[in-house]
Protein backbone atom coordinates (compact mmCIF):
# COMPACT_ATOMS: atom_id res chain seq x y z
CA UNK A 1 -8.64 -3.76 -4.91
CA UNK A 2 -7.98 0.05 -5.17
CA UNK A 3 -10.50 2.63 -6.17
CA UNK A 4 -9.71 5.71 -5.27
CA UNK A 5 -7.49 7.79 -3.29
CA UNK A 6 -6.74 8.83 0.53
CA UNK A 7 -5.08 10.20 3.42
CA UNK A 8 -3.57 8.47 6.59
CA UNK A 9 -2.93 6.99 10.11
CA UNK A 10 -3.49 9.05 12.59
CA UNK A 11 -5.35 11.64 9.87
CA UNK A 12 -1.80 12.56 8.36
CA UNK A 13 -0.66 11.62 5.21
CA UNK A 14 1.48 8.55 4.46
CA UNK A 15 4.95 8.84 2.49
CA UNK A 16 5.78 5.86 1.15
CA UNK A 17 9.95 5.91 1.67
CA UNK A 18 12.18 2.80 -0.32
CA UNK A 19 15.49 1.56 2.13
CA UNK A 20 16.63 3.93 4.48
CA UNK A 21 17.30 7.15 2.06
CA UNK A 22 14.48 8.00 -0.32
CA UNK A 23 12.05 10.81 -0.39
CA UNK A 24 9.22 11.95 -2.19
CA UNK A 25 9.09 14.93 -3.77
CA UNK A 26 5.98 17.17 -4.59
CA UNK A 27 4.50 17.13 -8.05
CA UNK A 28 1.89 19.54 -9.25
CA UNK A 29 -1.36 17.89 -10.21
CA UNK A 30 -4.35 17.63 -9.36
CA UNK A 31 -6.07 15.04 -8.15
CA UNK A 32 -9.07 13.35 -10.36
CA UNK A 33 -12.32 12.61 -8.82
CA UNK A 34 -13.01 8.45 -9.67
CA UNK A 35 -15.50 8.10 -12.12
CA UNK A 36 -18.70 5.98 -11.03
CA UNK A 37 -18.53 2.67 -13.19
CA UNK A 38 -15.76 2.00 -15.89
CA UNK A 39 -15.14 -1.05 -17.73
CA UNK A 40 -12.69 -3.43 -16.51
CA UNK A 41 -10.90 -3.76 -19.52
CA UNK A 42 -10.13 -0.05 -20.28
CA UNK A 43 -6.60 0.84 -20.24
CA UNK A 44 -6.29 4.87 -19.92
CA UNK A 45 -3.82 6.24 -22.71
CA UNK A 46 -2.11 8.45 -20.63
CA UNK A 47 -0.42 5.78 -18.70
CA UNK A 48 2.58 6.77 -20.44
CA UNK A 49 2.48 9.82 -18.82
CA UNK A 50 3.31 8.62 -15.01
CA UNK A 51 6.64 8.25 -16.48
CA UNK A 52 7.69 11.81 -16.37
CA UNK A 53 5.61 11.90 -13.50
CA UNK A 54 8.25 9.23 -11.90
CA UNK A 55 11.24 11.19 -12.94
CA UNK A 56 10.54 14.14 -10.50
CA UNK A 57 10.91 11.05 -7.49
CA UNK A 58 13.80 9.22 -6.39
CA UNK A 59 12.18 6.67 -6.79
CA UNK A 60 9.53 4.83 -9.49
CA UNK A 61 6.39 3.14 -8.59
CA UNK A 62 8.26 -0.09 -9.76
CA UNK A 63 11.27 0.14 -7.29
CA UNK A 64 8.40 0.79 -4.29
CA UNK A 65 7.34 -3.24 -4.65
CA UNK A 66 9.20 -4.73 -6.59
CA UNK A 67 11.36 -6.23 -3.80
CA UNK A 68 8.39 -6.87 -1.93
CA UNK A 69 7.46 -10.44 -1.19
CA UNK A 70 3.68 -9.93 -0.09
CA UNK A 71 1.69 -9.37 -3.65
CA UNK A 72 1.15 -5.98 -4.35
CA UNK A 73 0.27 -3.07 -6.59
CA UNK A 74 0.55 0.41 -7.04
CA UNK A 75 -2.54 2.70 -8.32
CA UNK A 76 -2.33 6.25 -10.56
CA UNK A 77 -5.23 8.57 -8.88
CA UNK A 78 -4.60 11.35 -10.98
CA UNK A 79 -5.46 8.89 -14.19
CA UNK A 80 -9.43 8.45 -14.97
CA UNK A 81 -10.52 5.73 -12.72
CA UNK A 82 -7.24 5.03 -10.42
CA UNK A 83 -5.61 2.41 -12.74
CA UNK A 84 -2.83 0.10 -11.94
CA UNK A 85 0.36 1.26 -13.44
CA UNK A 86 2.97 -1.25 -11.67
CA UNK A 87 2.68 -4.67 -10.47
CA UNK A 88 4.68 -7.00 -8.29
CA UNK A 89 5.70 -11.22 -9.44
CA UNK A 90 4.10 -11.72 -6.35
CA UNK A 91 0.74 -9.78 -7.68
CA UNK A 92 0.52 -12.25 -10.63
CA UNK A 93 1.49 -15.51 -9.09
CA UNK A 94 -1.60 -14.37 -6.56
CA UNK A 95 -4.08 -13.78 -9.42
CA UNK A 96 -2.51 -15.97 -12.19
CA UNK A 97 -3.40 -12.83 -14.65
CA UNK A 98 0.23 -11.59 -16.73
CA UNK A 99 0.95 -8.13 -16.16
CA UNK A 100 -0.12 -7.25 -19.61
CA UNK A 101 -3.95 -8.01 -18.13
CA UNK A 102 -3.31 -6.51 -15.18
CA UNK A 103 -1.66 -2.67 -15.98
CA UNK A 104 -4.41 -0.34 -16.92
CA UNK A 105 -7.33 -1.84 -14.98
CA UNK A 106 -9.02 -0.79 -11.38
CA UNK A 107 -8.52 -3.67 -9.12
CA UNK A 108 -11.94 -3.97 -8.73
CA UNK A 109 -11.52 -6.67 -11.53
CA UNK A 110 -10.78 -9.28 -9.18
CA UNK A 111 -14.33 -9.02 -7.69
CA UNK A 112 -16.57 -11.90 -8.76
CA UNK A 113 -20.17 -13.33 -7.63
CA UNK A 114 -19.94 -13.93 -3.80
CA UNK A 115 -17.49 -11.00 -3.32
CA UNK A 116 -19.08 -9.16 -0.45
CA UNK A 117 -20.33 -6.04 -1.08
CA UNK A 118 -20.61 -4.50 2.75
CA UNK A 119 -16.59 -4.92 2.38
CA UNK A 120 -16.45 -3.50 -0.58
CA UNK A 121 -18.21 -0.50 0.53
CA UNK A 122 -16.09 -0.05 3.56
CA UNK A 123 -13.47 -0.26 1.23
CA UNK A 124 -14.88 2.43 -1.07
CA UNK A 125 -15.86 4.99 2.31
CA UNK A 126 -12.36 4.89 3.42
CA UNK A 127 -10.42 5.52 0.55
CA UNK A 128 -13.03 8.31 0.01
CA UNK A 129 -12.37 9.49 3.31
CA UNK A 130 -8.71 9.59 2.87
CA UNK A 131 -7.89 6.90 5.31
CA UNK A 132 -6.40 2.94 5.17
CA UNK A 133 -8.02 0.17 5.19
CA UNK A 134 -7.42 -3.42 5.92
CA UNK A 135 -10.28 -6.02 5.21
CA UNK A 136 -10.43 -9.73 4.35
CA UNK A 137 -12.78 -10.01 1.39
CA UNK A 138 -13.23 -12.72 -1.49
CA UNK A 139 -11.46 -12.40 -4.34
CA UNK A 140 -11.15 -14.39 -8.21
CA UNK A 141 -8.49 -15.40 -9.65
CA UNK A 142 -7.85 -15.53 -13.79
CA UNK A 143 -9.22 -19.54 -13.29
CA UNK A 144 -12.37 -18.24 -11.70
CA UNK A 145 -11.67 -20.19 -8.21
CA UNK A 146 -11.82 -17.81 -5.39
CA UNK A 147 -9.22 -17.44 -2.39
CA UNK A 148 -9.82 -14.64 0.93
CA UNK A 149 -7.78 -11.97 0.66
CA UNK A 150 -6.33 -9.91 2.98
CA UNK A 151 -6.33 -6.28 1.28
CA UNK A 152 -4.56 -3.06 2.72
CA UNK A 153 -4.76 0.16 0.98
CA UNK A 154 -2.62 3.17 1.31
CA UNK A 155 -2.67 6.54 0.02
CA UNK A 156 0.62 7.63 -0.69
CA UNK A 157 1.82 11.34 -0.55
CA UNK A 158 4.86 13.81 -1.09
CA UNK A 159 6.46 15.36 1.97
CA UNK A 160 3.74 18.00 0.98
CA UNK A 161 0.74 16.29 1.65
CA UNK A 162 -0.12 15.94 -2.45
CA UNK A 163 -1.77 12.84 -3.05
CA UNK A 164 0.49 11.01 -5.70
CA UNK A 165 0.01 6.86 -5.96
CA UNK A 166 -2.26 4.21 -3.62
CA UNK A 167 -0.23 0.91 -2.36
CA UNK A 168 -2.48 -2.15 -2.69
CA UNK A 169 -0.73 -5.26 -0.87
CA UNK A 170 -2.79 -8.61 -0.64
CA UNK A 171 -2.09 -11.81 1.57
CA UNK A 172 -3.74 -14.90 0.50
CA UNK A 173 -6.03 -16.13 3.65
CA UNK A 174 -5.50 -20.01 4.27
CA UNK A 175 -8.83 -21.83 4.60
CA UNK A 176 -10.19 -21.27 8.39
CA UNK A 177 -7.16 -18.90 9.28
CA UNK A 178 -9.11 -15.85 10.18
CA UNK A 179 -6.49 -13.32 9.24
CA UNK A 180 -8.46 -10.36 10.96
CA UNK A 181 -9.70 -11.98 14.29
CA UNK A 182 -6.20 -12.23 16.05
CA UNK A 183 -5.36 -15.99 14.41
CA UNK A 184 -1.33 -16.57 14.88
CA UNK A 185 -1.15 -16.25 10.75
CA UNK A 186 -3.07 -13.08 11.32
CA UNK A 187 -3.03 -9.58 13.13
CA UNK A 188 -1.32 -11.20 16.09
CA UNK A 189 1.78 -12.08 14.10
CA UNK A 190 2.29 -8.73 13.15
CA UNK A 191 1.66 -7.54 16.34
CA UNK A 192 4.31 -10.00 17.78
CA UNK A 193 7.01 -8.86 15.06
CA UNK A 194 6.11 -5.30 16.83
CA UNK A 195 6.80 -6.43 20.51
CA UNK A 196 10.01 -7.61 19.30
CA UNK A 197 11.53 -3.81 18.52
CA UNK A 198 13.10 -1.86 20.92
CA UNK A 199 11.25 1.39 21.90
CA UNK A 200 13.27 3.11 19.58
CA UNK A 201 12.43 1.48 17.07
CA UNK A 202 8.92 1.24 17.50
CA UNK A 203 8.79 5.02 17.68
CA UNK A 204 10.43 5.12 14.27
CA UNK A 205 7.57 2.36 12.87
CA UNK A 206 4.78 4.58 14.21
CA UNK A 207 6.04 7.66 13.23
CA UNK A 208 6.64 5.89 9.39
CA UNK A 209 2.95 4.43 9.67
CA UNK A 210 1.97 8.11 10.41
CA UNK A 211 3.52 9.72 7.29
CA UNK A 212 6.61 11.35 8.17
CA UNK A 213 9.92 11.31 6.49
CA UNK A 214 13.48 10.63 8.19
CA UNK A 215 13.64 14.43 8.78
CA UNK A 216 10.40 14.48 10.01
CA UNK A 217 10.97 11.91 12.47
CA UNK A 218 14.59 12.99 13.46
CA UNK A 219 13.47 16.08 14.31
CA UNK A 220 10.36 15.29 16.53
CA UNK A 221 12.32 12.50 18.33
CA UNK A 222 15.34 14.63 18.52
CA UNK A 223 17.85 12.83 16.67
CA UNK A 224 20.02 13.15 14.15
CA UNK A 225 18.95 11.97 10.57
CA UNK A 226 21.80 9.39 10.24
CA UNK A 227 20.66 7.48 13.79
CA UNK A 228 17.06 7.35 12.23
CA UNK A 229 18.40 6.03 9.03
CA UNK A 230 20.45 3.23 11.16
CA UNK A 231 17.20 2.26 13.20
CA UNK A 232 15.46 1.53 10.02
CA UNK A 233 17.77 -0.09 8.45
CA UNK A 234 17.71 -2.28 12.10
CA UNK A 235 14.07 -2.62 12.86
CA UNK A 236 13.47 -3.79 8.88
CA UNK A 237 15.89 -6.53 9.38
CA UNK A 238 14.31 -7.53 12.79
CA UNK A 239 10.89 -7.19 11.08
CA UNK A 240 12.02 -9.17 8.24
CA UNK A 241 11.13 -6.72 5.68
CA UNK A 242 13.01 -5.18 2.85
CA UNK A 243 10.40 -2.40 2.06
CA UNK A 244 8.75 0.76 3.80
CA UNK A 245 5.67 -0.71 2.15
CA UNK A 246 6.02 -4.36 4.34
CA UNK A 247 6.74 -2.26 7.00
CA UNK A 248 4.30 -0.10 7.09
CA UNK A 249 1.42 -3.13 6.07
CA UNK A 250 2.67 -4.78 9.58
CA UNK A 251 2.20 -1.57 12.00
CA UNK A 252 -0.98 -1.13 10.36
CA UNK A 253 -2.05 -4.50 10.73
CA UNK A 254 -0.50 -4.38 14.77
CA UNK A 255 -3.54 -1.29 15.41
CA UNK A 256 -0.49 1.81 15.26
């Protein structure tokens, strides 16, 4: 459910790094304002044009989930109305939409009847304000049957602070689970995979949760690049993740 695009943890941007050696790099453009209302079903021709856009990274939208196992999208801000330009097999297993319905279209398609619209809002205020959000909101599916889901949205920006994609990752919400009042399938998991790190690497999580690269953190922490690299590499096997983007969902969801 992205809508727009934001800023950070901690009120500093968030680069979204893949494995242990990727960077962003800054590209040019300007950021569009989101549009009011749009249709659901428009599909904004320059899509096409995130390609180049993806050239200039060392990475592509597609390589940022699609080893992910939580469902999960990334969002084009600087299109008209913050389309989806890559999805996950996770994403459409979630939804049961094909990827053909999904690229092109703001999230906001999987709203329905009894979606709640104080969430939404929150939602909508915190991307605005350049911030993340996590909230547990109903959601439809293709079928029409509805399912809580646990939404987190990230902006994601160059190592210059230029706003460049949003990270959308959902969790499906068992019946009576509670995923945001502390339940064991909920915040307190993640907060438990946290507890498990050494300090090290919790210092490396926090510092990734608040934006900065392996330079970035290497330097403040005063280390060399390398040992940061190998304490990644180390906490994202202890926190069972493959992906700065699962990594970065569970310090957000542990309150860092």
């Amino acid at each position: 459910m992205i809508e727009h695009a934001g800023h950070s943890l901690g009120g500093r941007p968030i680069v979204l790094e893949h494995g242990t050696g990727a960077t962003l790099r800054k590209v040019d453009l300007r950021v569009r304002p989101m549009a009011g209302n749009c249709d659901v079903n428009d599909r904004p021709r320059e899509l096409h044009s995130d390609r180049k856009v993806a050239k200039q990274y060392h990475m592509s939208p597609r390589v940022m989930i699609e080893h992910s196992p939580l469902a999960a999208v990334i969002s084009n801000p600087r299109l008209p109305d913050n389309p989806i330009i890559e999805c996950n097999v996770p994403f459409l297993e979630l939804t049961g939409y094909s990827r053909d319905e999904v690229i092109g279209r703001n999230c906001r398609f999987l709203s329905g009847p009894d979606t709640e619209p104080w969430l939404s809002d929150k939602m909508r205020e915190s991307i605005h304000a350049q911030k993340p959000v996590l909230v547990e909101i109903l959601n439809y599916r293709k079928n029409g049957t509805s399912f809580r889901n646990a939404v987190m949205v990230v902006p994601l920006f160059d190592e210059d602070g230029e706003l460049q994609y949003y990270l959308g990752s959902q969790v499906e919400v068992p019946k009576g689970a509670g995923y945001l009042n502390g339940s064991a399938e909920g915040l307190s998991s993640s907060k438990g995979k946290v507890e498990t790190l050494t300090a090290r690497q919790r210092e490396i999580l926090i510092q990734m949760a608040d934006g900065k690269l392996n330079k970035q953190i290497a330097f403040d922490l005063g280390l060399s690049e390398r040992t940061v690299k190998m304490h990644r590499a180390a906490l994202f096997r202890a926190l069972g993740v493959k992906t700065s983007a699962d990594a970065i969902r569970i310090a957000v969801e542990a309150g860092h």
